[in-house]
Protein backbone atom coordinates (compact mmCIF):
# COMPACT_ATOMS: atom_id res chain seq x y z
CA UNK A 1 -83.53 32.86 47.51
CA UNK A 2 -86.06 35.16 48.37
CA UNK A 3 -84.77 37.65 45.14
CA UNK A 4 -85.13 34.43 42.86
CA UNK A 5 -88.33 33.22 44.25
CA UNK A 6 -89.41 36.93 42.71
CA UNK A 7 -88.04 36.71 39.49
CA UNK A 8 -89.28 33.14 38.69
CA UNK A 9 -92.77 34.50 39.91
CA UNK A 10 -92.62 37.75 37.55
CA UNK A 11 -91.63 35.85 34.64
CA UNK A 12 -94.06 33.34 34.96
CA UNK A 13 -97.12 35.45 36.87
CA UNK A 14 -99.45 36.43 35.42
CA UNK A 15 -100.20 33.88 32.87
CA UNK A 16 -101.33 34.72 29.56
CA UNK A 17 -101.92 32.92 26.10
CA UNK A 18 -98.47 33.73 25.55
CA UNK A 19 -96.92 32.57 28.26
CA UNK A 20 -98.03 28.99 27.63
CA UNK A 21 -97.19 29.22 23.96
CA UNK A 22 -93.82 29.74 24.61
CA UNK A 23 -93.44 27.22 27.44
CA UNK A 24 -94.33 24.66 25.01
CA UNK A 25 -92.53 26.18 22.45
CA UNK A 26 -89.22 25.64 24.53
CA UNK A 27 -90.00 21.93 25.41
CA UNK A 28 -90.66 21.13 21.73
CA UNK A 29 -86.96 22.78 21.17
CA UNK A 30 -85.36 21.21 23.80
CA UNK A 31 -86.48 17.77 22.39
CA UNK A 32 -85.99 18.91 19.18
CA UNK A 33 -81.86 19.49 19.79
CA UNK A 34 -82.00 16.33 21.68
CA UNK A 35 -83.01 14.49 18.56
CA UNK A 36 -80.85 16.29 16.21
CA UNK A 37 -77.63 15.54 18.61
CA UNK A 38 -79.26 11.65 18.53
CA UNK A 39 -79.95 11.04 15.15
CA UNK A 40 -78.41 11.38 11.54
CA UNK A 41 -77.86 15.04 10.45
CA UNK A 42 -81.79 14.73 8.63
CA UNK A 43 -82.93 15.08 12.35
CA UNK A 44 -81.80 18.54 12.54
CA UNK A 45 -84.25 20.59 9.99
CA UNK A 46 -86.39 20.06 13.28
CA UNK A 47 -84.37 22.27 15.42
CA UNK A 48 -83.49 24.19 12.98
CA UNK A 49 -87.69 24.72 12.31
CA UNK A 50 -88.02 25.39 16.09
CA UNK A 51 -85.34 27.53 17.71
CA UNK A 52 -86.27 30.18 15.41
CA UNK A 53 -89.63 30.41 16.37
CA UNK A 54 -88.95 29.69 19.98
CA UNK A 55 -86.55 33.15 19.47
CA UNK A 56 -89.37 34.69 18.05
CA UNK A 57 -91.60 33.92 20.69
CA UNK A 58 -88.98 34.71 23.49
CA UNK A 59 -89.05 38.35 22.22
CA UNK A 60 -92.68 38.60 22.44
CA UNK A 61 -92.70 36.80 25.78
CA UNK A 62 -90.36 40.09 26.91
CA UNK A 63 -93.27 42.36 25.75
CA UNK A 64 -95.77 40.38 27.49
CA UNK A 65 -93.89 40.58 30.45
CA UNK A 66 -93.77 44.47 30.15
CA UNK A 67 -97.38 44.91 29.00
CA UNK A 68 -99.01 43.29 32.07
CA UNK A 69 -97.44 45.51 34.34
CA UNK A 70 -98.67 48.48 32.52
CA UNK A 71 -102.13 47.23 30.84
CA UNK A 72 -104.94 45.53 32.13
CA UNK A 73 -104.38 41.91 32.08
CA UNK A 74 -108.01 40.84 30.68
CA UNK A 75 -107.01 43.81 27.59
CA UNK A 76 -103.19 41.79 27.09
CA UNK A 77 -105.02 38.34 27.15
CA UNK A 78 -107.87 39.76 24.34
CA UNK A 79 -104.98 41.20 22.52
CA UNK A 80 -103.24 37.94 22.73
CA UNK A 81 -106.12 35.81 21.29
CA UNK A 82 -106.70 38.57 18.62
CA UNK A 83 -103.37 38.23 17.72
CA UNK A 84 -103.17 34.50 17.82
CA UNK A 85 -106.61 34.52 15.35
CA UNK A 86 -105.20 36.52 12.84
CA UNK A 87 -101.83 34.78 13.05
CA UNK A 88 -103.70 31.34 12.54
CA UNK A 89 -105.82 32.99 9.70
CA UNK A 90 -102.84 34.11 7.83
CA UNK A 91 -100.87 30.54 8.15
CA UNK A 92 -103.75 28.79 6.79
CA UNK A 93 -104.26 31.45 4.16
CA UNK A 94 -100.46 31.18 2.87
CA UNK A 95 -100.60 27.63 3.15
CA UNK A 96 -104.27 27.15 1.45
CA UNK A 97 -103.87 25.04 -1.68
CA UNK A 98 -106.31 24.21 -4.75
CA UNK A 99 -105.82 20.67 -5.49
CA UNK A 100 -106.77 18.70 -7.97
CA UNK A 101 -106.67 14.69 -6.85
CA UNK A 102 -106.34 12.39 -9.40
CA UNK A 103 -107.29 8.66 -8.97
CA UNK A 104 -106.44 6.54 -11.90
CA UNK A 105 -104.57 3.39 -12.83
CA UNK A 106 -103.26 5.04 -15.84
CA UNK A 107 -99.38 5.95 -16.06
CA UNK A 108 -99.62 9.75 -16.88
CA UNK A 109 -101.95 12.75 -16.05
CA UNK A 110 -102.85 15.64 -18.76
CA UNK A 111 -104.70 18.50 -17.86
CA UNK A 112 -105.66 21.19 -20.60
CA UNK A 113 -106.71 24.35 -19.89
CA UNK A 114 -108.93 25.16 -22.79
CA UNK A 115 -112.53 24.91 -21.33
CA UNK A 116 -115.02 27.80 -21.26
CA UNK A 117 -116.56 26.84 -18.42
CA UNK A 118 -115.76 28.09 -14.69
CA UNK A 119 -114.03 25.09 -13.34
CA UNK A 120 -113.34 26.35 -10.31
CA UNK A 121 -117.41 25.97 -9.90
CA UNK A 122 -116.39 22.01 -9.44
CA UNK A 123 -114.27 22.23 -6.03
CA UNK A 124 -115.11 21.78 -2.96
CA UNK A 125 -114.09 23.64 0.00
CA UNK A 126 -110.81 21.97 1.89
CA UNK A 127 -109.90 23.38 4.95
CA UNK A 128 -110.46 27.43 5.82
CA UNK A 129 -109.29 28.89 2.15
CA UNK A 130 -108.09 25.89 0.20
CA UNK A 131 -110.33 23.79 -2.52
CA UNK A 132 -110.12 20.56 -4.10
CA UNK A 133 -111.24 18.48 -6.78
CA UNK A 134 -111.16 14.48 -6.73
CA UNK A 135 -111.25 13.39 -10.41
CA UNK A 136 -112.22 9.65 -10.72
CA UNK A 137 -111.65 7.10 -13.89
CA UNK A 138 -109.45 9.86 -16.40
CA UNK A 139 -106.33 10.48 -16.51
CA UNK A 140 -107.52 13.92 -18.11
CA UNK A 141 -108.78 16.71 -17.16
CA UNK A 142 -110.11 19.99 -19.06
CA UNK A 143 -110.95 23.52 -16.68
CA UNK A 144 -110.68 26.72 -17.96
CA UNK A 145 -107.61 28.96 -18.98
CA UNK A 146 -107.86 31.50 -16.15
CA UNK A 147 -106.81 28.48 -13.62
CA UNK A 148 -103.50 28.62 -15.11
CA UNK A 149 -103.08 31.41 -13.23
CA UNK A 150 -103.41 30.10 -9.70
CA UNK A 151 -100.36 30.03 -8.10
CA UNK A 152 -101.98 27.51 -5.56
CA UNK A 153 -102.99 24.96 -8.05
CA UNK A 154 -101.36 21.98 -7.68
CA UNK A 155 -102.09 18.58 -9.50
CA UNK A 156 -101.76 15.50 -6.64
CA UNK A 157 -100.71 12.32 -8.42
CA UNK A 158 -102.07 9.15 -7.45
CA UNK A 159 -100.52 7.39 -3.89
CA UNK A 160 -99.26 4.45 -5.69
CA UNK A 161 -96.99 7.00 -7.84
CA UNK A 162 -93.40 5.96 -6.32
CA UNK A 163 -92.00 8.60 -8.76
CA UNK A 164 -93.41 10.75 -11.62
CA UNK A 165 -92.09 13.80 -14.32
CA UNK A 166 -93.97 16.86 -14.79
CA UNK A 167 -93.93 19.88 -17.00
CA UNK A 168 -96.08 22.73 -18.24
CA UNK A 169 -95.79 23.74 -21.05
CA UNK A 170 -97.93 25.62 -24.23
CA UNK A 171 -99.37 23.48 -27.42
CA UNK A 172 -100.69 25.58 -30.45
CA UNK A 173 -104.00 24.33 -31.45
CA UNK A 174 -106.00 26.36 -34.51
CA UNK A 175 -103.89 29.55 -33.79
CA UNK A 176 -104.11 29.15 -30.36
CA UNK A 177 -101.70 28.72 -27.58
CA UNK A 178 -103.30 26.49 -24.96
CA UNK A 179 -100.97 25.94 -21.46
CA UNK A 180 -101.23 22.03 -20.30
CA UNK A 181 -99.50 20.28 -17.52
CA UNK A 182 -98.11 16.99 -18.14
CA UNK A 183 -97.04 14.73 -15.19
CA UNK A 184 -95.97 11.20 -15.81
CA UNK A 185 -95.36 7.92 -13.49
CA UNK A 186 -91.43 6.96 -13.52
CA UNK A 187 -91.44 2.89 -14.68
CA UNK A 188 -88.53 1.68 -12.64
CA UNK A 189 -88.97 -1.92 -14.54
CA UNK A 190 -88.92 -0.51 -18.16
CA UNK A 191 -86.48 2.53 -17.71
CA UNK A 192 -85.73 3.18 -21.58
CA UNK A 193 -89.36 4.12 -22.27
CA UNK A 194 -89.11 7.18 -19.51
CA UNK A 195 -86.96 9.37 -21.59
CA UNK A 196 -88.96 8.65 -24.68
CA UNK A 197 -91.76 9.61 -22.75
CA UNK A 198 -90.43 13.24 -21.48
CA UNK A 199 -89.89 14.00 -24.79
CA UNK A 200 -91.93 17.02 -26.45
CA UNK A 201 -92.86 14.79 -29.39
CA UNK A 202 -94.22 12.36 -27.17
CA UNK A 203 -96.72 14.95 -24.98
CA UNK A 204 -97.65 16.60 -28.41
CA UNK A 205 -98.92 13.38 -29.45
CA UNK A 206 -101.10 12.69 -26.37
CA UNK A 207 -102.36 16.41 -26.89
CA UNK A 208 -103.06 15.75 -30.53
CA UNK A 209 -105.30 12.92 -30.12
CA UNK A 210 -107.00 14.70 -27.12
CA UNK A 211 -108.04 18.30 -28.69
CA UNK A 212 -108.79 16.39 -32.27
């Protein structure tokens, strides 16, 4: 008893950052494969989100358990909040978006990037990296070319949007090539007008009367 009084005591003392992390970290599992056994088979992306990480964590919890016998515990908990910063700094970074909201009552959105302007001069800070711009009464939008290059950029369709179509694509205006992204609303009460609306024809003529 006495043996496994000692164990418990050197896996749990001293405490550090990490040691909490991962004691949550195996609760949230734990629920996690509870839900997943109790609920349809959708239920189980959570456990399958969390046991990794709680694996991943396990593994540092062994290091943490070897470091604090050998380093000063004030110099592991430091290196554990450093660690945790730049972890959290590099999460938000990955998953830092530029968004661009739209808010109309009109059934399809149209952005052209043709301006010479530096749109990116019009968003507002969201979050630690991310941006955002909230574009009121259009369904259109013009910014300039280089934001076609953003690999962050997404286009957020308004709420009421049950289901939409979108593409990118190029149309050739006076010898140039000008990228656009065209995302539609899905009308679920008049069907036959969706395909007609995918259509290449169709977007050509909405960018026709726009850039003329």
């Amino acid at each position: 008893m006495e043996k496994f009084k000692k164990i418990l005591k050197n896996l749990v003392f001293p405490v550090t950052l990490l040691t909490i992390i991962t004691f949550l970290s195996l609760i949230l599992t734990i629920q996690a494969i509870y839900i997943a056994f109790t609920n349809d088979h959708a239920a189980a992306i959570y456990a399958a989100i969390t046991i990794p990480i709680t694996v991943f964590l396990i593994f540092l919890y062994i290091i943490d358990r070897i470091l604090v016998r050998k380093v000063s515990y004030y110099k592991v908990m430091l290196g554990e909040i450093v660690f945790g910063i730049l972890i959290f700094l590099l999460f938000s970074y990955q998953n830092s978006y530029t968004d661009i909201n739209f808010h109309t009552d009109e059934d399809y959105i149209l952005v052209i990037f043709d301006s010479k302007e530096n749109s990116l001069e019009k968003f507002n800070k969201k979050g630690l990296f991310g941006k955002e711009l909230n574009v009121y009464d259009t369904n259109k939008l013009h910014i300039d070319k280089s934001m076609s290059l953003r690999k962050d950029l997404r286009i957020i369709e308004p709420e009421e949007w049950m289901g939409s179509y979108y593409t990118r694509g190029n149309y050739y205006f006076e010898g140039d090539s000008i990228e656009y992204i065209y995302s539609m609303k899905v009308l679920n009460e008049i069907p036959n007008t969706n395909f007609l609306r995918q259509s290449e024809v169709y977007i050509d003529s909405l960018l026709k009367q726009e850039m003329h």
